[in-house]
C-alpha atoms as a PDB file:
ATOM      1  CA  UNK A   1      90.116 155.201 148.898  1.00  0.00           C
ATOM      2  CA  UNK A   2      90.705 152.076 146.792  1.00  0.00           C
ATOM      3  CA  UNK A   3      90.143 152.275 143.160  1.00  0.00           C
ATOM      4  CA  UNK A   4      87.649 149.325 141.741  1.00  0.00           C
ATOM      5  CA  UNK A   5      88.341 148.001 138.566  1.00  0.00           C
ATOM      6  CA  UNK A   6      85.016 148.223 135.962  1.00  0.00           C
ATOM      7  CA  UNK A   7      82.159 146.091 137.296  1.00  0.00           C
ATOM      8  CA  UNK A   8      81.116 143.225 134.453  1.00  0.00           C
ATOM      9  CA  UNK A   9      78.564 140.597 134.249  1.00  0.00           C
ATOM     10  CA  UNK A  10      79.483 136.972 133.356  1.00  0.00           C
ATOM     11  CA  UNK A  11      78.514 137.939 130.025  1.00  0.00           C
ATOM     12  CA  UNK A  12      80.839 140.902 129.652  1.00  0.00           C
ATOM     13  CA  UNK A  13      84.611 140.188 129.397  1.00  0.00           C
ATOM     14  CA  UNK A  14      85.913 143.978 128.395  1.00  0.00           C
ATOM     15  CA  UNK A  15      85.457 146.922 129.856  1.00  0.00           C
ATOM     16  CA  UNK A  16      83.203 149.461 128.915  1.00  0.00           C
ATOM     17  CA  UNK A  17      85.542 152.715 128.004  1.00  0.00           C
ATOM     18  CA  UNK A  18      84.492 156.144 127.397  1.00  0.00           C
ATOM     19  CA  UNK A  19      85.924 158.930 126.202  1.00  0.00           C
ATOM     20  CA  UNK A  20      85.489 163.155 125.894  1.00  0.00           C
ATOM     21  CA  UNK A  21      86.810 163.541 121.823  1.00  0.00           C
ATOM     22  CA  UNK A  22      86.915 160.998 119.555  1.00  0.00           C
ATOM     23  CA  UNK A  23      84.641 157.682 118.437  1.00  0.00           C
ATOM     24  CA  UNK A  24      86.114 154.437 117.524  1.00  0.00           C
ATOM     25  CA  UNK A  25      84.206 151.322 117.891  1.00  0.00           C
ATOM     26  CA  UNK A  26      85.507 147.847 117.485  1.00  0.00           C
ATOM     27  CA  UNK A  27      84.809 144.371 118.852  1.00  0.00           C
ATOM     28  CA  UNK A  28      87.215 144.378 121.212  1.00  0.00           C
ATOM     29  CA  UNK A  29      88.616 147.537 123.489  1.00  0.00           C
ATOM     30  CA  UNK A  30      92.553 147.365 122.771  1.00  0.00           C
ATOM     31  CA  UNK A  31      91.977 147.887 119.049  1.00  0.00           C
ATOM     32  CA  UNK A  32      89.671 150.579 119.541  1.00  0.00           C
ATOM     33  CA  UNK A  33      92.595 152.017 121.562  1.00  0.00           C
ATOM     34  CA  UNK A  34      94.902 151.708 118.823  1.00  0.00           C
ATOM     35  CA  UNK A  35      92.434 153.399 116.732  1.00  0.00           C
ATOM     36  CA  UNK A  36      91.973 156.058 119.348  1.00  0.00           C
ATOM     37  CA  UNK A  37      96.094 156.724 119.461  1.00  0.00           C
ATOM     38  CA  UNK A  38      95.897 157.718 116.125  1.00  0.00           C
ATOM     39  CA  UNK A  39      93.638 160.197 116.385  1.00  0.00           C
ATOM     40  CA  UNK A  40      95.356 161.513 119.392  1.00  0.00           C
ATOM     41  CA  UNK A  41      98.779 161.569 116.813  1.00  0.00           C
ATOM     42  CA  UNK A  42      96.835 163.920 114.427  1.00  0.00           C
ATOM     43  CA  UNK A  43      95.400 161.160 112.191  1.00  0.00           C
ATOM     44  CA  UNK A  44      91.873 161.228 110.926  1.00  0.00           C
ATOM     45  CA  UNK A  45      89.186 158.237 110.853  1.00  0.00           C
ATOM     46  CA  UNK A  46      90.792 156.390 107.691  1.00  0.00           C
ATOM     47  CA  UNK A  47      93.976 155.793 109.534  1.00  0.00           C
ATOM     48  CA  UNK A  48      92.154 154.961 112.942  1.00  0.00           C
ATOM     49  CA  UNK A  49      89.883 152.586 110.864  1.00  0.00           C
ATOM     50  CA  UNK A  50      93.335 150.928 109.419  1.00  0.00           C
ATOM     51  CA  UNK A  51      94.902 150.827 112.723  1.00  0.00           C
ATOM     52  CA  UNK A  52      91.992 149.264 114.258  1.00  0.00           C
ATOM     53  CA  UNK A  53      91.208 146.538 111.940  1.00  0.00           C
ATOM     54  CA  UNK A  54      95.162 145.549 111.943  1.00  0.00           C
ATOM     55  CA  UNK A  55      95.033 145.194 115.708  1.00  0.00           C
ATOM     56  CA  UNK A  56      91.858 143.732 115.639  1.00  0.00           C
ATOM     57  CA  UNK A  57      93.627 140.997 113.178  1.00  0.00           C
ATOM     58  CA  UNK A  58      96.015 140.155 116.049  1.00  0.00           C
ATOM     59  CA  UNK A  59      93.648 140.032 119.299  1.00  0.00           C
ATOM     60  CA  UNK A  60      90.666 138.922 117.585  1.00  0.00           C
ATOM     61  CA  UNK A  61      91.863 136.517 115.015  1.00  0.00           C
ATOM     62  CA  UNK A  62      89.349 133.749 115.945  1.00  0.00           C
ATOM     63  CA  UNK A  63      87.446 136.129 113.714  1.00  0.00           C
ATOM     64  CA  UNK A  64      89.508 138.484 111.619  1.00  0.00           C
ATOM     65  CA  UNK A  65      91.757 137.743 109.473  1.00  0.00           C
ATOM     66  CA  UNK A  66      94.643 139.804 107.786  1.00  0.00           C
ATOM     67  CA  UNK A  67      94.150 137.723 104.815  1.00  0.00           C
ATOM     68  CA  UNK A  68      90.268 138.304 104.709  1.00  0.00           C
ATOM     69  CA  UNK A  69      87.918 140.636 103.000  1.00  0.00           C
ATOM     70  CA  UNK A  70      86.654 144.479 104.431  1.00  0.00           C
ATOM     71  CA  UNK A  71      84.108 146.099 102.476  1.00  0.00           C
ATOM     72  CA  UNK A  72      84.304 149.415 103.360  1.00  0.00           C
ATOM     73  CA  UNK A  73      81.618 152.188 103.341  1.00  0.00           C
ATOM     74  CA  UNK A  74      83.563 156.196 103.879  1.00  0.00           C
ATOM     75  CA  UNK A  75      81.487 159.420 104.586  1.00  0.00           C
ATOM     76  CA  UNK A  76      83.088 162.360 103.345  1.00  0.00           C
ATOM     77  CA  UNK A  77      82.096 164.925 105.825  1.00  0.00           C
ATOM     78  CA  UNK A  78      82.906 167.701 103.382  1.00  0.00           C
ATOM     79  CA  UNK A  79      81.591 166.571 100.318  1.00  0.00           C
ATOM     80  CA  UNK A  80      78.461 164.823 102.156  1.00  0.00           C
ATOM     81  CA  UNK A  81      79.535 161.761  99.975  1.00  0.00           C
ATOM     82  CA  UNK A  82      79.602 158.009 100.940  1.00  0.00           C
ATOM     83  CA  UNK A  83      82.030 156.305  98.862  1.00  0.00           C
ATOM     84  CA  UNK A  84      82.415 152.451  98.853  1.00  0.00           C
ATOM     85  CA  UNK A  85      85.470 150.482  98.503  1.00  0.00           C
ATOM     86  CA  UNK A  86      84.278 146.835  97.559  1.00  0.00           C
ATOM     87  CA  UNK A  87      86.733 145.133  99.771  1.00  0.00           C
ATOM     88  CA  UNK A  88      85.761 141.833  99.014  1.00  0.00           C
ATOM     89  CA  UNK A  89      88.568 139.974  96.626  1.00  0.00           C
ATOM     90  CA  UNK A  90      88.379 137.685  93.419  1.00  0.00           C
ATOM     91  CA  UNK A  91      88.026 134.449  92.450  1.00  0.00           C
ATOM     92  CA  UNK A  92      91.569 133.058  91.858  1.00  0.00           C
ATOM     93  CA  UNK A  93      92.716 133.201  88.000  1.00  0.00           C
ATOM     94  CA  UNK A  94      92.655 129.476  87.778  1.00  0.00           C
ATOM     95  CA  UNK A  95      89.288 129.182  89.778  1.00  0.00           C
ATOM     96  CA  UNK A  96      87.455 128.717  86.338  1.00  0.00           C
ATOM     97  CA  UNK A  97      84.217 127.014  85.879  1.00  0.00           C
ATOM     98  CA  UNK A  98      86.029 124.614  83.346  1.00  0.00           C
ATOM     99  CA  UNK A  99      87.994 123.774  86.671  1.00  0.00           C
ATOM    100  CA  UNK A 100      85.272 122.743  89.120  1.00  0.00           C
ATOM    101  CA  UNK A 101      83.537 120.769  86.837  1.00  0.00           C
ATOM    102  CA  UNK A 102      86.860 118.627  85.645  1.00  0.00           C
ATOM    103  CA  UNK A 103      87.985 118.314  89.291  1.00  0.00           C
ATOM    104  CA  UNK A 104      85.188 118.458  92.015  1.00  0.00           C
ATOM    105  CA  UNK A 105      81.892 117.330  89.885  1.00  0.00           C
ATOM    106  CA  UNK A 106      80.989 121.205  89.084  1.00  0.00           C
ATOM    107  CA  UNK A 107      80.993 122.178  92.828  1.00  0.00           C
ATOM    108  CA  UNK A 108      82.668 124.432  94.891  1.00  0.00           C
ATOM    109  CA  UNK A 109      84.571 122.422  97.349  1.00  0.00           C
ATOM    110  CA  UNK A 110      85.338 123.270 101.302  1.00  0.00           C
ATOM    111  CA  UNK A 111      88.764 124.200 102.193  1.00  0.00           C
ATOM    112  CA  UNK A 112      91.550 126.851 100.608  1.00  0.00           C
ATOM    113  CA  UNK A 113      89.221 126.182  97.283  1.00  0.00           C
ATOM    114  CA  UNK A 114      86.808 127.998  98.774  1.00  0.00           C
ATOM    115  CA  UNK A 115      88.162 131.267  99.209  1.00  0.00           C
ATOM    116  CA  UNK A 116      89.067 134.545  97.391  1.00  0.00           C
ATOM    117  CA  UNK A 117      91.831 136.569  96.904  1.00  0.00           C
ATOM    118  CA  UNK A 118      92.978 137.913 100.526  1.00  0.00           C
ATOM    119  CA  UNK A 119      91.703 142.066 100.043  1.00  0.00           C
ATOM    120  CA  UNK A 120      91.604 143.479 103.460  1.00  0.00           C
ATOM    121  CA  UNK A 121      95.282 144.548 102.807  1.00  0.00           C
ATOM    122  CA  UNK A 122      94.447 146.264  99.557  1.00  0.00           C
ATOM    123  CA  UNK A 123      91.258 148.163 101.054  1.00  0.00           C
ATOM    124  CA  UNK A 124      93.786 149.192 103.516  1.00  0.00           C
ATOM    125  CA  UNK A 125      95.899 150.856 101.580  1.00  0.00           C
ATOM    126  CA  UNK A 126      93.395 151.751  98.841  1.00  0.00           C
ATOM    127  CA  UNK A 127      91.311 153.391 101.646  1.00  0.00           C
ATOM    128  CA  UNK A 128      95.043 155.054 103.240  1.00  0.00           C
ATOM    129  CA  UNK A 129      96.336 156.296  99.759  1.00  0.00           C
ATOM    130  CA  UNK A 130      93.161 157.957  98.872  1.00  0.00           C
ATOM    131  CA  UNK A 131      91.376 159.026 102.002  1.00  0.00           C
ATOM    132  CA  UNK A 132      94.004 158.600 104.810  1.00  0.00           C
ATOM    133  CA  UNK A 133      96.748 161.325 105.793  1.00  0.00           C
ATOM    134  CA  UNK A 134      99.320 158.923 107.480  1.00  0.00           C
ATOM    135  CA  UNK A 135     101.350 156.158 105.642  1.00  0.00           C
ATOM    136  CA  UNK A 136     100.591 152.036 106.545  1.00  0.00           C
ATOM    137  CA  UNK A 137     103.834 151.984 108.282  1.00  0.00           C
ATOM    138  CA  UNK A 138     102.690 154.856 110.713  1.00  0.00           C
ATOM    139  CA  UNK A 139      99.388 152.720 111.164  1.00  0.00           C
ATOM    140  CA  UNK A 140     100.808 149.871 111.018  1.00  0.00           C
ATOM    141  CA  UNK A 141     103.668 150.634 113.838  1.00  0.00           C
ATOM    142  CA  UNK A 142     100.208 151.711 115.792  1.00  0.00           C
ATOM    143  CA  UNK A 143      98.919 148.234 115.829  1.00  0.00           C
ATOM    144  CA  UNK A 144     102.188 146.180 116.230  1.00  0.00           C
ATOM    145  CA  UNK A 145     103.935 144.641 119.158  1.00  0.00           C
ATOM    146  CA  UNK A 146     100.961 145.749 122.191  1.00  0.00           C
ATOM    147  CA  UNK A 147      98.053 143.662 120.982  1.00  0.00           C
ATOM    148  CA  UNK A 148     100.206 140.689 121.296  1.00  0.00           C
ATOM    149  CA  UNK A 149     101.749 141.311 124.597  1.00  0.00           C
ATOM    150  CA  UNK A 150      98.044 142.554 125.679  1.00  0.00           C
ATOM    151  CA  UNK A 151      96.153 139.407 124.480  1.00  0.00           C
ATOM    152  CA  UNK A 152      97.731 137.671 127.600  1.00  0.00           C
ATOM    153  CA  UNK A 153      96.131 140.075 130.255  1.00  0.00           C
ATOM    154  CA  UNK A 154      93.127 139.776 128.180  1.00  0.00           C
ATOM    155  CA  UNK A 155      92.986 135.788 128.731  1.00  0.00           C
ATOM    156  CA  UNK A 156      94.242 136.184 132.224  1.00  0.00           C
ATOM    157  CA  UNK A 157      90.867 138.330 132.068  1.00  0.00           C
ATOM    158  CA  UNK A 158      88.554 136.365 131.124  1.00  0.00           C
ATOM    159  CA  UNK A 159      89.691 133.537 133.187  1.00  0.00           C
ATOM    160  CA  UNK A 160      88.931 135.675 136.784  1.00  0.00           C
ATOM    161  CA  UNK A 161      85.725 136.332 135.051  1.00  0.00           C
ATOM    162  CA  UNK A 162      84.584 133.075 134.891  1.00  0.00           C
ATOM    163  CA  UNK A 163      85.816 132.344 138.096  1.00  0.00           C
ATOM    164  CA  UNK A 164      83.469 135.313 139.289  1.00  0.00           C
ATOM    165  CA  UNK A 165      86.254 137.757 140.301  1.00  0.00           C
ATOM    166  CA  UNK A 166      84.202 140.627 138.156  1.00  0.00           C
ATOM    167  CA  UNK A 167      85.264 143.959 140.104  1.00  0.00           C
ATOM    168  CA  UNK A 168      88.851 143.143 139.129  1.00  0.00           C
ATOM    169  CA  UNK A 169      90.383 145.563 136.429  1.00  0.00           C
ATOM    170  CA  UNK A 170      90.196 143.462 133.478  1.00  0.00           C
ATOM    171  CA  UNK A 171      93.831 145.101 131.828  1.00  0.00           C
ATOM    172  CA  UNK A 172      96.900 146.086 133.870  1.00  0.00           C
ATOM    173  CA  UNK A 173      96.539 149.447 132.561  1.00  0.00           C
ATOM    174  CA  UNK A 174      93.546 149.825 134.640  1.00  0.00           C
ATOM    175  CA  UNK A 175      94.857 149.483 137.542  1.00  0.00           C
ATOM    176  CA  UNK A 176      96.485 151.485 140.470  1.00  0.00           C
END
């Protein structure tokens, strides 16, 4: 018979996918399936985590940002350890106290003032160098070049969604 594409409510616009081996959870399906590929290619959960957050950078980047911040909690399974990498950058050099109060009244202003030091990168690697048994390039390579052609089908999604077309597949993959 005819294959149906996953049923979803107005509410859903992804698929619900489930798998036999292997966890990875992310906000959106395609970089949990980055995450998953590396597992499949021998890696362990540090490299899936890397994986997924760089292609979560690229399809979800209304809300992740490669420049951002990822505090990072690890459970070593054979130590029973959690170890924490903080994740969460500093305070520009310059960004002195001395500063704000000369130049915006002793507030912190809105804008690129506002921010820290990008440190999702160096969690990233921090977390691959010390935890991880692939390099960032074989991660990296993982997550580049398919989000962006996917994000397309995605929108193309989400549009018969809201049109009410929800037994469609919502990826090309998933179909016939």
């Amino acid at each position: 018979g005819q294959r149906k594409g996953p049923i979803m409510t107005e509410h859903q616009l992804r698929p619900t996918v489930m798998a036999t081996r292997h966890v990875v959870a992310s906000g959106h399906y395609l970089s949990a399936q980055t995450g998953f590929q590396i597992l499949e290619a021998g890696g362990n959960a540090i490299d899936a985590g890397v994986a997924t957050g760089l292609a979560t950078c690229v399809l979800e980047s209304e809300f992740v940002g490669f420049s951002g911040v990822a505090p990072t909690l690890i459970y070593l399974a054979d130590k029973q350890e959690v170890v924490t990498i903080s994740g969460v950058g500093p305070w520009p050099r310059a960004a002195t106290c001395d500063y704000f109060h000369e130049h915006h009244g002793g507030k912190v202003p809105d804008g690129l003032l506002h921010t820290v030091v990008p440190a999702a990168p160096d969690i990233w690697l921090t977390a691959l160098e010390r935890y991880g048994t692939m390099s960032f390039g074989d991660v990296a390579a993982a997550a580049n070049g398919r989000p962006r052609a996917d994000r397309a089908a995605v929108g193309r999604s989400r549009r018969r969604c809201q049109q009410g077309d929800l037994r469609r597949p919502v990826h090309p993959a998933l179909a016939d």
